[in-house]
Protein backbone atom coordinates (compact mmCIF):
# COMPACT_ATOMS: atom_id res chain seq x y z
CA UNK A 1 10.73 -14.45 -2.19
CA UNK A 2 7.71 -12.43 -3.06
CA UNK A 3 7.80 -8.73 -4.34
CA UNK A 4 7.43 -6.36 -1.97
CA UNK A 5 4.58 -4.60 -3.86
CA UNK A 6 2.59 -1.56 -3.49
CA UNK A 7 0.27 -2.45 -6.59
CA UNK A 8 -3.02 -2.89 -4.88
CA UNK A 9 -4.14 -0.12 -3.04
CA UNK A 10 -6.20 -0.90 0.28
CA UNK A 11 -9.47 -0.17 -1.32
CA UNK A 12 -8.58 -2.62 -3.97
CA UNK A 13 -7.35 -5.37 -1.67
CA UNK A 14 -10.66 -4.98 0.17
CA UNK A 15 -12.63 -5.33 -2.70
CA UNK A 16 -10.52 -8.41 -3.89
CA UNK A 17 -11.27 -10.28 -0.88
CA UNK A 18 -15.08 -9.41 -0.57
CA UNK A 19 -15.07 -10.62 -3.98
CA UNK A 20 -13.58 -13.98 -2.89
CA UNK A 21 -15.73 -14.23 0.30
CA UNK A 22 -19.08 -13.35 -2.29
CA UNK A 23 -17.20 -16.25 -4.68
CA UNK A 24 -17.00 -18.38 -1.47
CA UNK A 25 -21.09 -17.66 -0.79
CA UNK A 26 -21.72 -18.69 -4.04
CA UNK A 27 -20.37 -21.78 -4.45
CA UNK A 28 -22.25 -23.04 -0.98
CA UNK A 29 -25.27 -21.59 -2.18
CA UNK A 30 -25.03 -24.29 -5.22
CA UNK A 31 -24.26 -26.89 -3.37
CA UNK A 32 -27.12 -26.08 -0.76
CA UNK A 33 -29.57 -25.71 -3.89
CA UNK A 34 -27.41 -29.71 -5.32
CA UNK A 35 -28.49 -31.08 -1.49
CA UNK A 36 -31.96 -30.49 -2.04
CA UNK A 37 -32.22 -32.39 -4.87
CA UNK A 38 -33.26 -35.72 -3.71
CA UNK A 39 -35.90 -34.48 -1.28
CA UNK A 40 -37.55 -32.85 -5.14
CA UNK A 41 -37.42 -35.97 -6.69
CA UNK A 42 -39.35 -37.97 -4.24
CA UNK A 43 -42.07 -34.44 -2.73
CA UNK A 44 -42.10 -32.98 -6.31
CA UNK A 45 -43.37 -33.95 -10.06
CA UNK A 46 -40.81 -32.25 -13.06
CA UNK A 47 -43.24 -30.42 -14.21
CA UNK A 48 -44.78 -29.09 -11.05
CA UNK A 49 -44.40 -25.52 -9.79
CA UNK A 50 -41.99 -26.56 -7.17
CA UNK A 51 -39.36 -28.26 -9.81
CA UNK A 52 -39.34 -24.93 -11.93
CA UNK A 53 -38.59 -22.73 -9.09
CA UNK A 54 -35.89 -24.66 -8.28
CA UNK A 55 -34.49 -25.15 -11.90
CA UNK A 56 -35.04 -21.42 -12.82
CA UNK A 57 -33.50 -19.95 -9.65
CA UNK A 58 -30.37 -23.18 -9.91
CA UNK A 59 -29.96 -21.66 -13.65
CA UNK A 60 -30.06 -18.12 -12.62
CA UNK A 61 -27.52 -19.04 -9.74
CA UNK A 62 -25.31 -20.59 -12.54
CA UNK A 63 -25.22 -17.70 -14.69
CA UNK A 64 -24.45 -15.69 -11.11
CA UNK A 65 -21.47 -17.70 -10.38
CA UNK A 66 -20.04 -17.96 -14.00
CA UNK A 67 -20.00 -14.39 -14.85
CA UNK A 68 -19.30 -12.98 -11.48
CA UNK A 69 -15.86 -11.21 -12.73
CA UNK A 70 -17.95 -9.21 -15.34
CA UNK A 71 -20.14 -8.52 -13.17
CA UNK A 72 -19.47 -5.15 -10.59
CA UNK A 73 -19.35 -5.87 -7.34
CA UNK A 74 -21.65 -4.00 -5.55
CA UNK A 75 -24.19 -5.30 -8.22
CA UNK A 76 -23.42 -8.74 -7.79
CA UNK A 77 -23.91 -8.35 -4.19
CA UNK A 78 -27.24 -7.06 -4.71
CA UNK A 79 -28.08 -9.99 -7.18
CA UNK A 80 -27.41 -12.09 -5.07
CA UNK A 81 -29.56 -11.22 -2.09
CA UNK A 82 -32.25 -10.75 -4.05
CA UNK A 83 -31.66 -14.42 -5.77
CA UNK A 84 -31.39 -15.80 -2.57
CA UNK A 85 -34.70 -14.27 -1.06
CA UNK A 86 -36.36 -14.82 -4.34
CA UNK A 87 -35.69 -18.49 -3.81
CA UNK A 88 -36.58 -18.83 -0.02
CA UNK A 89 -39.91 -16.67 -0.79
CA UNK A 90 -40.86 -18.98 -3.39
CA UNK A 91 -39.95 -22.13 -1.31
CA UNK A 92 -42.92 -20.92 1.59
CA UNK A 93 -45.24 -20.28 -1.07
CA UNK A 94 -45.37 -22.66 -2.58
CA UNK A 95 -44.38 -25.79 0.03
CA UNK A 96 -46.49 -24.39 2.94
CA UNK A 97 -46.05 -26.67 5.37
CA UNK A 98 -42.39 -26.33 5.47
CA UNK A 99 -43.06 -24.31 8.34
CA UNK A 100 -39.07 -23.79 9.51
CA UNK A 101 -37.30 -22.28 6.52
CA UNK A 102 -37.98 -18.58 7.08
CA UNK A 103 -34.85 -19.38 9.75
CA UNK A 104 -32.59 -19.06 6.42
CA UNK A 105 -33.67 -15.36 5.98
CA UNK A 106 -31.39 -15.00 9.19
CA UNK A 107 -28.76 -16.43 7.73
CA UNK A 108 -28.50 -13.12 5.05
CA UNK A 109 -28.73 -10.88 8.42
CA UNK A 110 -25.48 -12.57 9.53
CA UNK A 111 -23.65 -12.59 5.90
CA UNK A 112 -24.90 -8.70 5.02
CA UNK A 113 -22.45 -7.92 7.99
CA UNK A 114 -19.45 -8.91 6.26
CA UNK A 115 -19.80 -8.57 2.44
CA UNK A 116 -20.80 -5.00 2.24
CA UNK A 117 -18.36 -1.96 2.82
CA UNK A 118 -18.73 1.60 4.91
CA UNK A 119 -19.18 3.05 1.53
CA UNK A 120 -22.12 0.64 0.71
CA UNK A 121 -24.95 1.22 4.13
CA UNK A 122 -27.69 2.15 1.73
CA UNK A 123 -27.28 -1.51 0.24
CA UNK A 124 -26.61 -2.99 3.61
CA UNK A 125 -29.45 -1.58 5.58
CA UNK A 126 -31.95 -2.37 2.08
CA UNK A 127 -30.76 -6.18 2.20
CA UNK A 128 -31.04 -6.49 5.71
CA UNK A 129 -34.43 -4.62 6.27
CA UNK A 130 -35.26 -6.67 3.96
CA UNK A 131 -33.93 -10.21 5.70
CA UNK A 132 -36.09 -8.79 8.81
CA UNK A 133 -39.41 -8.11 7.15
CA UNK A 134 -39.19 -11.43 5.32
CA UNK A 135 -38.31 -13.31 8.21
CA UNK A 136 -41.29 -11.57 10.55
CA UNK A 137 -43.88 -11.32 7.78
CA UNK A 138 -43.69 -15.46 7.28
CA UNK A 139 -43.28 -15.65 11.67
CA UNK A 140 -46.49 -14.04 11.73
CA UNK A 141 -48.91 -16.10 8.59
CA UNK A 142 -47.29 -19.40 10.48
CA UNK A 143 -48.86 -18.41 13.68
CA UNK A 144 -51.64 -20.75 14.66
CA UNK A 145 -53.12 -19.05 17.43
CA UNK A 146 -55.23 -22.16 18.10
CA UNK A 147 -52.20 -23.95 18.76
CA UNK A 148 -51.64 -24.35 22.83
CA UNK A 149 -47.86 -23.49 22.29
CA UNK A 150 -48.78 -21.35 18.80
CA UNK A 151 -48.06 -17.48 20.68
CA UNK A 152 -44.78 -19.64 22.47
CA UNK A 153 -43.39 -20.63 18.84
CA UNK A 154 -44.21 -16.80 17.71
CA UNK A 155 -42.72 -15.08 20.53
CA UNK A 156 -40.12 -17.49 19.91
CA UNK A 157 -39.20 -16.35 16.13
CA UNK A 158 -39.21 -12.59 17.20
CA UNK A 159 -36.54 -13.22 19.99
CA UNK A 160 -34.19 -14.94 17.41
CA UNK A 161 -34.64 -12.19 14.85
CA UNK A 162 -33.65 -9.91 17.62
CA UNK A 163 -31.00 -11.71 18.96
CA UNK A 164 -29.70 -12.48 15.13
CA UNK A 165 -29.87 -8.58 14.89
CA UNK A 166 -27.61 -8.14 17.93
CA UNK A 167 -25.36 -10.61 17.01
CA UNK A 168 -25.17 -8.97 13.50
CA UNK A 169 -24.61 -5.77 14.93
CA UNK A 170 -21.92 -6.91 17.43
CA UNK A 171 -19.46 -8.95 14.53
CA UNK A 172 -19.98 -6.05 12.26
CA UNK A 173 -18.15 -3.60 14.76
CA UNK A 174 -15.60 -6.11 15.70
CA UNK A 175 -14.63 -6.80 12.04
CA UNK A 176 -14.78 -3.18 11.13
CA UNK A 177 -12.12 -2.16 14.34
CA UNK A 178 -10.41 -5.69 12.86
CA UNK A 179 -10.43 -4.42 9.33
CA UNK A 180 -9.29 -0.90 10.43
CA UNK A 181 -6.51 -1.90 12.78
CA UNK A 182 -5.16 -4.52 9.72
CA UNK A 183 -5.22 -1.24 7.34
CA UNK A 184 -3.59 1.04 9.82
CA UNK A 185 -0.30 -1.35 10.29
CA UNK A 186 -0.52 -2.16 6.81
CA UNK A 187 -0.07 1.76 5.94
CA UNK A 188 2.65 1.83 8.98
CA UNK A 189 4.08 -0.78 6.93
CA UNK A 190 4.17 0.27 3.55
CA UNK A 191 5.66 3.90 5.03
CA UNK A 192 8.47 2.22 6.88
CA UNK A 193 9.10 0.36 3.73
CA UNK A 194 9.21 3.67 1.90
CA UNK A 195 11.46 5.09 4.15
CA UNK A 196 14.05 2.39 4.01
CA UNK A 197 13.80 1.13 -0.05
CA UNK A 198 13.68 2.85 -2.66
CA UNK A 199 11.21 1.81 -5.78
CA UNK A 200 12.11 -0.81 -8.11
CA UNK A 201 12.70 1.59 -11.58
CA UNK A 202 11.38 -1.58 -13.60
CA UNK A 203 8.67 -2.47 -11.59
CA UNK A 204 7.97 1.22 -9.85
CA UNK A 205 4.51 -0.18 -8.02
CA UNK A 206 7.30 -2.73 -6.38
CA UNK A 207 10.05 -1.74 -3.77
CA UNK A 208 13.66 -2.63 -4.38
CA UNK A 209 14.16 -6.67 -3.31
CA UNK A 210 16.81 -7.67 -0.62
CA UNK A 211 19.32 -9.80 -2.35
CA UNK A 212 18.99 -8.05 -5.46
CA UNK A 213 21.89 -5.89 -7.38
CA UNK A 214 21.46 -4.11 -10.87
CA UNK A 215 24.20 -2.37 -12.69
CA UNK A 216 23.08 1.63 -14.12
CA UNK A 217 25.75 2.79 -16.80
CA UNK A 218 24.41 6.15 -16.17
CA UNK A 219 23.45 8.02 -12.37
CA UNK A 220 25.04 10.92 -10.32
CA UNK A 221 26.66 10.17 -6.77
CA UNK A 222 26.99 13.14 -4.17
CA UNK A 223 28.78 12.87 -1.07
CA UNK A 224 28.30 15.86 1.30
CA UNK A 225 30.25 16.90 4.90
CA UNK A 226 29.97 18.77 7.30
CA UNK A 227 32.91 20.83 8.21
CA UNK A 228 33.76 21.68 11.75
CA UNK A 229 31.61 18.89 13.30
CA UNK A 230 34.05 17.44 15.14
CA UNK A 231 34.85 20.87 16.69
CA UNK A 232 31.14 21.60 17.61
CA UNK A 233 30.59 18.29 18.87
CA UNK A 234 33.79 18.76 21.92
CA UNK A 235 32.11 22.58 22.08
CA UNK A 236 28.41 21.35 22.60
CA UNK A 237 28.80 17.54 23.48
CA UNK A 238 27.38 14.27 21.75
CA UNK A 239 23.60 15.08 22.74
CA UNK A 240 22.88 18.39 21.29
CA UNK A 241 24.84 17.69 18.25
CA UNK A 242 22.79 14.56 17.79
CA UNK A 243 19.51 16.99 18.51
CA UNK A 244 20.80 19.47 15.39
CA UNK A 245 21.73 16.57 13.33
CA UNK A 246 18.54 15.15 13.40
CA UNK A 247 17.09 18.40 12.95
CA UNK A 248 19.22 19.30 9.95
CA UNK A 249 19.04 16.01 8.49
CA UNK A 250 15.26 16.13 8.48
CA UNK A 251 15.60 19.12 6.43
CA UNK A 252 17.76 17.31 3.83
CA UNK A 253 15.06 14.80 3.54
CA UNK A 254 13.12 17.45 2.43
CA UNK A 255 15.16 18.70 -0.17
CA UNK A 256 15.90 14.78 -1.83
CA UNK A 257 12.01 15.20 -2.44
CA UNK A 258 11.98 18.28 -3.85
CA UNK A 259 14.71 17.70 -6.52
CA UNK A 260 13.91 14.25 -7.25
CA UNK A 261 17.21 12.50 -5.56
CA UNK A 262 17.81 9.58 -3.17
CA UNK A 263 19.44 9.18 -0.15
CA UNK A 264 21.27 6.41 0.30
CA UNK A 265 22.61 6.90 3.90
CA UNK A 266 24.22 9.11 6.61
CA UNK A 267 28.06 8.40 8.40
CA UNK A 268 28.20 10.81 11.41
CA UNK A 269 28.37 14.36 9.75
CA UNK A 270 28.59 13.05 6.28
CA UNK A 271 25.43 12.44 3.81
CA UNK A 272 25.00 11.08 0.52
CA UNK A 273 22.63 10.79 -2.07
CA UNK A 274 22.46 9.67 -5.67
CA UNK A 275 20.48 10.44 -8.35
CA UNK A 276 16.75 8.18 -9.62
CA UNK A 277 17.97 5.71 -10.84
CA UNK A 278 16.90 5.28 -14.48
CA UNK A 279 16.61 1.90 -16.75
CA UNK A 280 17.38 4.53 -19.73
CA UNK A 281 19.97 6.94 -19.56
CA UNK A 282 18.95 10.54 -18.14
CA UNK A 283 21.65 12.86 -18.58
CA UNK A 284 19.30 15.73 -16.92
CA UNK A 285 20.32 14.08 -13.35
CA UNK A 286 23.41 16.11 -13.87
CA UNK A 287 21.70 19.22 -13.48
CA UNK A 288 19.03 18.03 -10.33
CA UNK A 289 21.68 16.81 -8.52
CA UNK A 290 23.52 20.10 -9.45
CA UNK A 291 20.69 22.04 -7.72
CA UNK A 292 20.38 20.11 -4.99
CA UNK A 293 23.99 20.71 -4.06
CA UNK A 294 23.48 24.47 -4.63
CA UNK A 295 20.53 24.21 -1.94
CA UNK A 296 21.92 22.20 0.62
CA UNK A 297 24.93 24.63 0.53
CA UNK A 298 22.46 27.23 1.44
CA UNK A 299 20.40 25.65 3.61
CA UNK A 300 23.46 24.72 5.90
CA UNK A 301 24.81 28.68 5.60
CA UNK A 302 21.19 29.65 6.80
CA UNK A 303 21.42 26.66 9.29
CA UNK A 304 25.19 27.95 10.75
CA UNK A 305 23.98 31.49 10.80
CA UNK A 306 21.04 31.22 12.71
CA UNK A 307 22.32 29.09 15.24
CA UNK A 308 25.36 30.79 15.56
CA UNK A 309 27.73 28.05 14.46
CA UNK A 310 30.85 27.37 12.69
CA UNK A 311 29.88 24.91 10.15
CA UNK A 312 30.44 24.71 6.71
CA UNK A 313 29.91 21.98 4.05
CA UNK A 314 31.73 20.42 1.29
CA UNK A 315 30.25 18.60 -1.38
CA UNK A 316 31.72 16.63 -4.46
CA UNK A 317 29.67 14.93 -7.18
CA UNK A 318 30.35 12.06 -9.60
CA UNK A 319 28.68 10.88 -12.53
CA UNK A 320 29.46 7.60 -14.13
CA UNK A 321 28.27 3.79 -14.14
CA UNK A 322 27.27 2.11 -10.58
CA UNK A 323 26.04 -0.47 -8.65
CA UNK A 324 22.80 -0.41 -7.17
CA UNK A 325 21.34 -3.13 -4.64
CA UNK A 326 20.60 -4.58 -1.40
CA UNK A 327 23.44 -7.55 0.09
CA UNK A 328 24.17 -9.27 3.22
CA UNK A 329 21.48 -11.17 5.46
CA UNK A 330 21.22 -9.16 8.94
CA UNK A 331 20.43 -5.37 8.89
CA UNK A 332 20.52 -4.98 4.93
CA UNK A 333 19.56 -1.31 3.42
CA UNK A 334 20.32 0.16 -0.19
CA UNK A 335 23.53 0.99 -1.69
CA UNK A 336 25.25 1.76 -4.30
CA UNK A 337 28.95 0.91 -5.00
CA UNK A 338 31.75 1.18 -8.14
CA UNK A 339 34.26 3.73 -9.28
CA UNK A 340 31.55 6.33 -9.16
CA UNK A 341 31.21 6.42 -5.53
CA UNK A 342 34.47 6.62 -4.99
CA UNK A 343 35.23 9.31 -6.87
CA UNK A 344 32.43 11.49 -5.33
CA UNK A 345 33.90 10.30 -1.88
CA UNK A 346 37.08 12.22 -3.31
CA UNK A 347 36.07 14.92 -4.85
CA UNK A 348 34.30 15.76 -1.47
CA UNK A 349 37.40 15.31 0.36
CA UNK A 350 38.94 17.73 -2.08
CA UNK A 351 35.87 20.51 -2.25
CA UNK A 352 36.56 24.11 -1.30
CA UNK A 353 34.04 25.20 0.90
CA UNK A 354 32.43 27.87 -1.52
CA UNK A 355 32.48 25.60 -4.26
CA UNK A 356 30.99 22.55 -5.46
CA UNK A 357 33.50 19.75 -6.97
CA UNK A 358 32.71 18.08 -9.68
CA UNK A 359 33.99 15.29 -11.81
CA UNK A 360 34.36 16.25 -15.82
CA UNK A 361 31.16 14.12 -16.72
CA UNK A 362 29.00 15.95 -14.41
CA UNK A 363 30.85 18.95 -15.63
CA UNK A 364 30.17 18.44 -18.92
CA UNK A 365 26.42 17.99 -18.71
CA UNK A 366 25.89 21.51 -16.96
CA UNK A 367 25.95 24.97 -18.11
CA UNK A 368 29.47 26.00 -18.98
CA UNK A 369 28.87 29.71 -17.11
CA UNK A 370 28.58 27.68 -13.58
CA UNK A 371 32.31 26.57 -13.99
CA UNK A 372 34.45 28.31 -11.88
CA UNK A 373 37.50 27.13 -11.86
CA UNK A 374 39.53 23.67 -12.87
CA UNK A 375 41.55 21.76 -10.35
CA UNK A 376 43.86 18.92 -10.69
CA UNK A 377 43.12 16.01 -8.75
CA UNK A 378 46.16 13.66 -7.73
CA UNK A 379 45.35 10.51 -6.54
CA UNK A 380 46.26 7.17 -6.77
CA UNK A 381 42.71 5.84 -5.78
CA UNK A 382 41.62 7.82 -9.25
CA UNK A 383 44.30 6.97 -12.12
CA UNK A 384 41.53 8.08 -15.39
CA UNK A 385 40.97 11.35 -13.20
CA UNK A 386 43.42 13.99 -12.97
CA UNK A 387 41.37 16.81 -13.59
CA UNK A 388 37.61 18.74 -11.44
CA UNK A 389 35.86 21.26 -11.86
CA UNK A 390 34.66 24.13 -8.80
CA UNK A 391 31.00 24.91 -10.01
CA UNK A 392 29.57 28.41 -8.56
CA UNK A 393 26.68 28.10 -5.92
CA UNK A 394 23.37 29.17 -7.73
């Protein structure tokens, strides 16, 4: 399966793949430059004029293609234009009567539409002002006005160097809307992605794979609930409780950002979250997670008050080894499982309303002044826990 990366941002992929396409342009140029090869050996001498153009521009192409990774790209762009030009100009100078190769300056017109980026028109319109004045200037010194069809074969080379323009300009817009519609679902992508896996902690440029599970001897669960939810939803009915849930939950997004924790998912009126989760153990999740707790307690008592509503919330919070993965083959997400959970899923169930429950790990790794009171916890689901702690809301 291949990572689900975020590595290469889209300014990098774009410059990865003009890089191939320039690589691609290369490599035909040579074997263009290889084809012509037989047709110097039998017009040409070796030491004529003609056989060092060719060798010193084939050498210079060579060097081009070898080092073009060293090289930047928007220079290697450039170099190559200008090799290119340098070659054809030297081709009508000096073989004259090769009277149909100033075509080839329209094949750069075509090529300049889809090598250089929106950042880059300076270059573009310099390479392909230049492709047009080439092209026109060796249209007009081939005109043979004494010809009978000499102002036909002029008239001719102007209208292709027009329409070559047009069709320039037309692929140019239609690969730039192509280009920008490919980056605009790619982002749509990456932020649904975002929303739904968390980052890899050993690979954070990489989400989280389906089908993958690692084992954390160290993170924080928290389980939070809404009390009186069932109440308000037979008060107000399904819809506008959904409506305020979505609302409220939107505002708990918010606050996993701001203190650095993950949700992990939502059951009706109940939300939970765990802590980033860490390759090394970070003991200061005890006291994020803390805080978060202590603000989502007062964001639902500002919530309840200002819509006039009876609703309270109980929170409980682990701390301990976990689970951490994504399983199954249809509708997967992230989840964590293991004692851990659990025990936040109890502690919850056992919260007072104006407290926060912890277990004695969390407790231990938080200010001994936020303790207000210890509990005993009897359960069966929880034999090496008997004992939590009510922490004070900060």
């Amino acid at each position: 399966m291949l990572p689900l990366t975020t590595s290469l941002t889209a300014s990098q992929r774009t410059s990865e793949q003009l890089r191939q396409t320039l690589n691609l342009t290369l490599l035909l140029f040579t074997v263009a430059m290889l084809l012509q090869l037989p047709a110097l050996y039998y017009f040409a001498r070796p030491d004529s004029l003609q056989s060092y153009n060719w060798l010193g521009h084939f050498l210079a192409l060579l060097a081009l293609l070898l080092t073009q990774r060293l090289v930047r790209l928007n220079h290697l762009k450039v170099a190559l234009f200008m090799l290119y030009y340098s070659y054809l100009t030297w081709v009508l100078l000096l073989w004259p009567g090769l009277s149909n190769t100033h075509y080839y300056y329209l094949l750069a017109v075509v090529i300049s539409g889809f090598v250089f980026t929106r950042a880059e028109r300076l270059a573009q319109c310099i390479v392909l002002t230049g492709a047009v004045f080439l092209f026109s200037l060796f249209s007009i010194l081939h005109y043979q006005p004494q010809l009978e069809f000499g102002i036909l074969r002029l008239t001719n080379d102007l209208t292709l160097g027009a329409l070559s323009l047009g069709i320039y300009r037309v692929l140019r817009q239609r690969t730039v809307n192509r280009w920008q519609g490919l980056r605009d679902a790619h982002k749509s992508s990456m932020s649904t992605l975002s929303q739904l896996l968390p980052k890899d902690p050993e690979q954070p440029a990489s989400f989280w794979q389906p089908g993958k599970t690692r084992r954390y001897p160290f993170a924080c669960v928290l389980f939070a609930d809404l009390s009186g939810y069932t109440t308000l939803n037979r008060q107000y009915g399904d819809r506008a409780i959904l409506t305020g849930l979505k609302r409220l939950y939107s505002h708990i997004d918010s606050l996993c950002d701001q203190f650095s924790v993950e949700k992990i998912k939502t059951n009706g009126d109940q939300y939970m979250v765990v802590s980033k989760l860490q390759i090394q153990t970070d003991q200061t999740c005890c006291v994020h997670m803390y805080h978060f707790a202590s603000a989502l307690h007062r964001m639902i008592a500002r919530y309840s008050d200002n819509h006039h509503l009876n609703c309270t919330v109980r929170i409980g919070i682990a701390t301990g080894p976990l689970t951490a993965g994504i399983i199954g083959k249809n509708r997967t997400y992230f989840d964590v499982w293991g004692e851990t959970v659990n025990l936040a899923a109890g502690l919850e169930q056992n919260a007072d309303r104006e407290y926060i429950a912890v277990c004695p790990v969390t407790a231990k790794h938080l200010p001994a002044h936020l303790i207000a009171a210890e509990a005993s916890l009897a359960s069966s689901k929880h034999p090496d826990t008997n004992i939590y702690y009510q922490l004070k809301i900060a």
